[in-house]
N, C-alpha and C. Protein backbone atom coordinates (compact mmCIF):
# COMPACT_ATOMS: atom_id res chain seq x y z
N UNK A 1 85.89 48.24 154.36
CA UNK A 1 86.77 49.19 153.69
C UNK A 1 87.66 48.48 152.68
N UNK A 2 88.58 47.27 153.03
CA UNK A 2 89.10 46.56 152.47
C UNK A 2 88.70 46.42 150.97
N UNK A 3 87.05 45.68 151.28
CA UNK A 3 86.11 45.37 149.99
C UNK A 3 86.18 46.12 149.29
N UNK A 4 86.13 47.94 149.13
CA UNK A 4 86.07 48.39 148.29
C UNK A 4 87.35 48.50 147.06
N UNK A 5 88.82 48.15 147.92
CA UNK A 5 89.44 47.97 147.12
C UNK A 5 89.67 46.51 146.63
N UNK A 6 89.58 45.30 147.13
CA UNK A 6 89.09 44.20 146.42
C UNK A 6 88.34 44.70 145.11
N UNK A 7 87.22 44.84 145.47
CA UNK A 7 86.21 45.33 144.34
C UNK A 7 86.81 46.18 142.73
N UNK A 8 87.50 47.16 143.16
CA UNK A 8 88.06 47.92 141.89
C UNK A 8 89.49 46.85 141.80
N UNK A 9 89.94 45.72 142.32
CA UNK A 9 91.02 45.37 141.48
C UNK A 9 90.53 44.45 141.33
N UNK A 10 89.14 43.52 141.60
CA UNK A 10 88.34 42.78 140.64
C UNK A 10 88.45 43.56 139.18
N UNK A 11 87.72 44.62 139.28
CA UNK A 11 87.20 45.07 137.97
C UNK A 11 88.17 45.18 137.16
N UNK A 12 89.43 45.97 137.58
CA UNK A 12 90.99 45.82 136.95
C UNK A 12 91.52 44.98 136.23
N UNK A 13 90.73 43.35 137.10
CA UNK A 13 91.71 42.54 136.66
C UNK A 13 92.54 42.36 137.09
N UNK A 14 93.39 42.64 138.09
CA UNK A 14 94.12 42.11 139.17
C UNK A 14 93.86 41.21 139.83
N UNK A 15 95.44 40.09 139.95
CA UNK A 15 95.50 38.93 141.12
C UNK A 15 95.12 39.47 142.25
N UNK A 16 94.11 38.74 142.78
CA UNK A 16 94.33 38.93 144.70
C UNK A 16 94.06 37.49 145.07
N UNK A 17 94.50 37.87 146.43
CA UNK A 17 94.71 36.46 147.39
C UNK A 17 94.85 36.72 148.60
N UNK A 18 94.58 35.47 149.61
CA UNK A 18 94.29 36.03 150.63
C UNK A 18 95.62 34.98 151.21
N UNK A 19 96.42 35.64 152.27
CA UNK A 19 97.34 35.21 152.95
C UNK A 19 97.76 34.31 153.84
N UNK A 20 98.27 33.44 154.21
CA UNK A 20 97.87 32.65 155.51
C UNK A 20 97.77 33.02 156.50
N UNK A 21 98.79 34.69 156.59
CA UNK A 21 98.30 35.29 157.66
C UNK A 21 96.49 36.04 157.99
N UNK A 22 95.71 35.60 156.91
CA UNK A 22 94.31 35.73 156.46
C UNK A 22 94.42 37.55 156.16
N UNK A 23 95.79 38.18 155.93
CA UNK A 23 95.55 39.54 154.82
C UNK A 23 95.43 38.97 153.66
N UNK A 24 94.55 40.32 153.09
CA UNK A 24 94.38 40.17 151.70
C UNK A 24 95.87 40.35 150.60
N UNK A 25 96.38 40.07 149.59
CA UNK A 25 97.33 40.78 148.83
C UNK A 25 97.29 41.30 147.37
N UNK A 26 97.02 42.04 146.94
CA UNK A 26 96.58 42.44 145.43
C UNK A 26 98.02 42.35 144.94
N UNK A 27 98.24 41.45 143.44
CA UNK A 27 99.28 41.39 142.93
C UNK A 27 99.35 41.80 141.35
N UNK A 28 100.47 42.43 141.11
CA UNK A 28 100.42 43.31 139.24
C UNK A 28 100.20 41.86 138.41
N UNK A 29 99.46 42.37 137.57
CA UNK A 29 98.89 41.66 136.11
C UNK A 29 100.57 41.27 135.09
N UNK A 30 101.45 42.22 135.58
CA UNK A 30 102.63 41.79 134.82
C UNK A 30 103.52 40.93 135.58
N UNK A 31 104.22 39.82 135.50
CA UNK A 31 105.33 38.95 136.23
C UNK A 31 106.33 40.25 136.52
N UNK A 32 107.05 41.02 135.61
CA UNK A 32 107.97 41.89 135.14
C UNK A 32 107.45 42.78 136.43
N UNK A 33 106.59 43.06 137.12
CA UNK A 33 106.57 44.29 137.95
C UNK A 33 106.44 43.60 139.62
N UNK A 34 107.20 44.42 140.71
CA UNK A 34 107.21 44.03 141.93
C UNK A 34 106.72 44.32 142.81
N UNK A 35 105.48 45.01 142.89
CA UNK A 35 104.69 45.70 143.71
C UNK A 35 103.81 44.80 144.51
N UNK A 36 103.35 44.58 145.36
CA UNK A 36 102.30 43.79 146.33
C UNK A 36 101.71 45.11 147.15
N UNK A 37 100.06 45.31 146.83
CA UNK A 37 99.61 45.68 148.37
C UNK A 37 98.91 44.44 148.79
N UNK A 38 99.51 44.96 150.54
CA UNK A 38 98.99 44.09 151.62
C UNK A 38 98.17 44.80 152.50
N UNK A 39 96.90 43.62 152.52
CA UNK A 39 95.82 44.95 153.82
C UNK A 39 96.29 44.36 155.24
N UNK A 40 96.07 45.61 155.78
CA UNK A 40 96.63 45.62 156.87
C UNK A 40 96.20 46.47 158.06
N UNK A 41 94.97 46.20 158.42
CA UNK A 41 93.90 46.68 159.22
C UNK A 41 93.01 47.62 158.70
N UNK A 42 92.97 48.82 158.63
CA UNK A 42 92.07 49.35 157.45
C UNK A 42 92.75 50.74 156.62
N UNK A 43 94.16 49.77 156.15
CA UNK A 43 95.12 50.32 155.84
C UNK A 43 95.60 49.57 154.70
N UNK A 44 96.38 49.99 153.41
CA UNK A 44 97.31 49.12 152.98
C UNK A 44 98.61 49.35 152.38
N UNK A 45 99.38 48.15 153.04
CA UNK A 45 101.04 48.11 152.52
C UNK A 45 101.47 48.65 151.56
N UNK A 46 101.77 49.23 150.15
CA UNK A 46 102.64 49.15 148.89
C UNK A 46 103.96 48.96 149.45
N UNK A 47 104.16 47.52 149.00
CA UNK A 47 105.63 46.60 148.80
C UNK A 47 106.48 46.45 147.57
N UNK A 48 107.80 46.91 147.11
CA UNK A 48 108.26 46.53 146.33
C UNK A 48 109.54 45.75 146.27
N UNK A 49 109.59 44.85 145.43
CA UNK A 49 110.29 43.81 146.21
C UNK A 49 110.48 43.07 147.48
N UNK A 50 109.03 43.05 148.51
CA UNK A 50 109.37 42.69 148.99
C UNK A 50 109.64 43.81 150.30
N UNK A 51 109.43 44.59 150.26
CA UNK A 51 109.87 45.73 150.82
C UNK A 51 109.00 46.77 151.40
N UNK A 52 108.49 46.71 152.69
CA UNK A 52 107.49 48.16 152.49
C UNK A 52 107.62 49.17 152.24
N UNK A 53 106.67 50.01 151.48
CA UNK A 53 107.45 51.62 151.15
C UNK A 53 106.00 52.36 152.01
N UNK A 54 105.13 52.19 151.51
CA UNK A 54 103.92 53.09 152.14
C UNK A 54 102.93 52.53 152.44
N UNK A 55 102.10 53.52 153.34
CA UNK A 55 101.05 53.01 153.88
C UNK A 55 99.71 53.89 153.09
N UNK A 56 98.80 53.37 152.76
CA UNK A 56 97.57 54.07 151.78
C UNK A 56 96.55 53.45 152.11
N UNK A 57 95.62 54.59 152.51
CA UNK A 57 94.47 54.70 152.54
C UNK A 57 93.44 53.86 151.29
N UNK A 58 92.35 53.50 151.73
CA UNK A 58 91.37 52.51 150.65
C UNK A 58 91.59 53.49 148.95
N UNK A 59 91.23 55.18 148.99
CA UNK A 59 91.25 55.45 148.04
C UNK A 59 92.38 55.77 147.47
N UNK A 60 93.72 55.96 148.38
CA UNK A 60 95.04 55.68 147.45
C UNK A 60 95.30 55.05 147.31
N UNK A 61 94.91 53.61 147.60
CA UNK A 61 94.95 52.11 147.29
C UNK A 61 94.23 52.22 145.75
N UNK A 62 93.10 52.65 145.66
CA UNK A 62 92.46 52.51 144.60
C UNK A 62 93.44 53.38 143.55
N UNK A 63 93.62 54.36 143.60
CA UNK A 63 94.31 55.28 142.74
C UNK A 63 95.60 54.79 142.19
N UNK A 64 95.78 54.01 142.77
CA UNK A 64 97.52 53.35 143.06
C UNK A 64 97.16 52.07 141.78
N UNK A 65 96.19 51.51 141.94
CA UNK A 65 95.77 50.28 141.03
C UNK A 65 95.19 50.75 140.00
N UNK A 66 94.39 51.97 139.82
CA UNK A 66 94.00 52.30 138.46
C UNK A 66 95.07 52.86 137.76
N UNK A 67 96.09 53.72 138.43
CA UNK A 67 97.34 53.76 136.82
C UNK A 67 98.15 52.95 136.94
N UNK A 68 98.47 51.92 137.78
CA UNK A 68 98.86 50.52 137.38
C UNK A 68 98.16 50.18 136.39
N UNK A 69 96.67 50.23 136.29
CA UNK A 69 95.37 49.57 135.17
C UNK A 69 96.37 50.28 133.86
N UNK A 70 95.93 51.33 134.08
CA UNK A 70 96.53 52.44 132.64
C UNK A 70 97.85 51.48 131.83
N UNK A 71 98.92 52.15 132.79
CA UNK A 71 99.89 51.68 132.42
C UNK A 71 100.41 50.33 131.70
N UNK A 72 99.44 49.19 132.27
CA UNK A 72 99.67 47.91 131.90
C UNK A 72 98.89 47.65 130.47
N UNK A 73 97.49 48.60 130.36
CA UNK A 73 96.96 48.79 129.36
C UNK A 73 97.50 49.27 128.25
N UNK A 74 98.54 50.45 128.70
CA UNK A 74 99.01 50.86 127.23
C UNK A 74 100.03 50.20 126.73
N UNK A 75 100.66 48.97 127.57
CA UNK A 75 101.45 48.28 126.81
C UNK A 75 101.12 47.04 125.60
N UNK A 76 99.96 46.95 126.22
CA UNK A 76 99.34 46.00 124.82
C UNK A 76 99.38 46.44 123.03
């Protein structure tokens, strides 16, 4: 389940990395933004600052990173 969102923030272009706690963490393409998801069984975190706010499913995980995609896109 994880993989599939790996997979679309490959394609994105998004940092990921894997944790020492061996979660995955997808990180924003901008320094300027504070968001981290963390997987977290077949679930994932949205963190800001540092902070958990929600828990999302693989495809609101995905949804969550494609208008991040948008957004970071239209600033170019």
């Amino acid at each position: 389940m994880e993989k599939t969102v790996l997979k679309e923030a490959k394609r994105l272009k998004f940092l990921y990395q894997l944790s020492q706690e061996n979660n995955w963490n997808i990180l924003p393409k901008c320094p300027k933004e504070t968001w981290k998801l963390t997987e977290a069984d077949s679930r994932w975190i949205l963190s800001i600052k540092n902070i958990p706010q929600l828990y999302l499913n693989s495809e609101e995980a995905i949804a969550f990173l494609a208008v991040r995609a948008r957004v970071f896109g239209d600033r170019k």
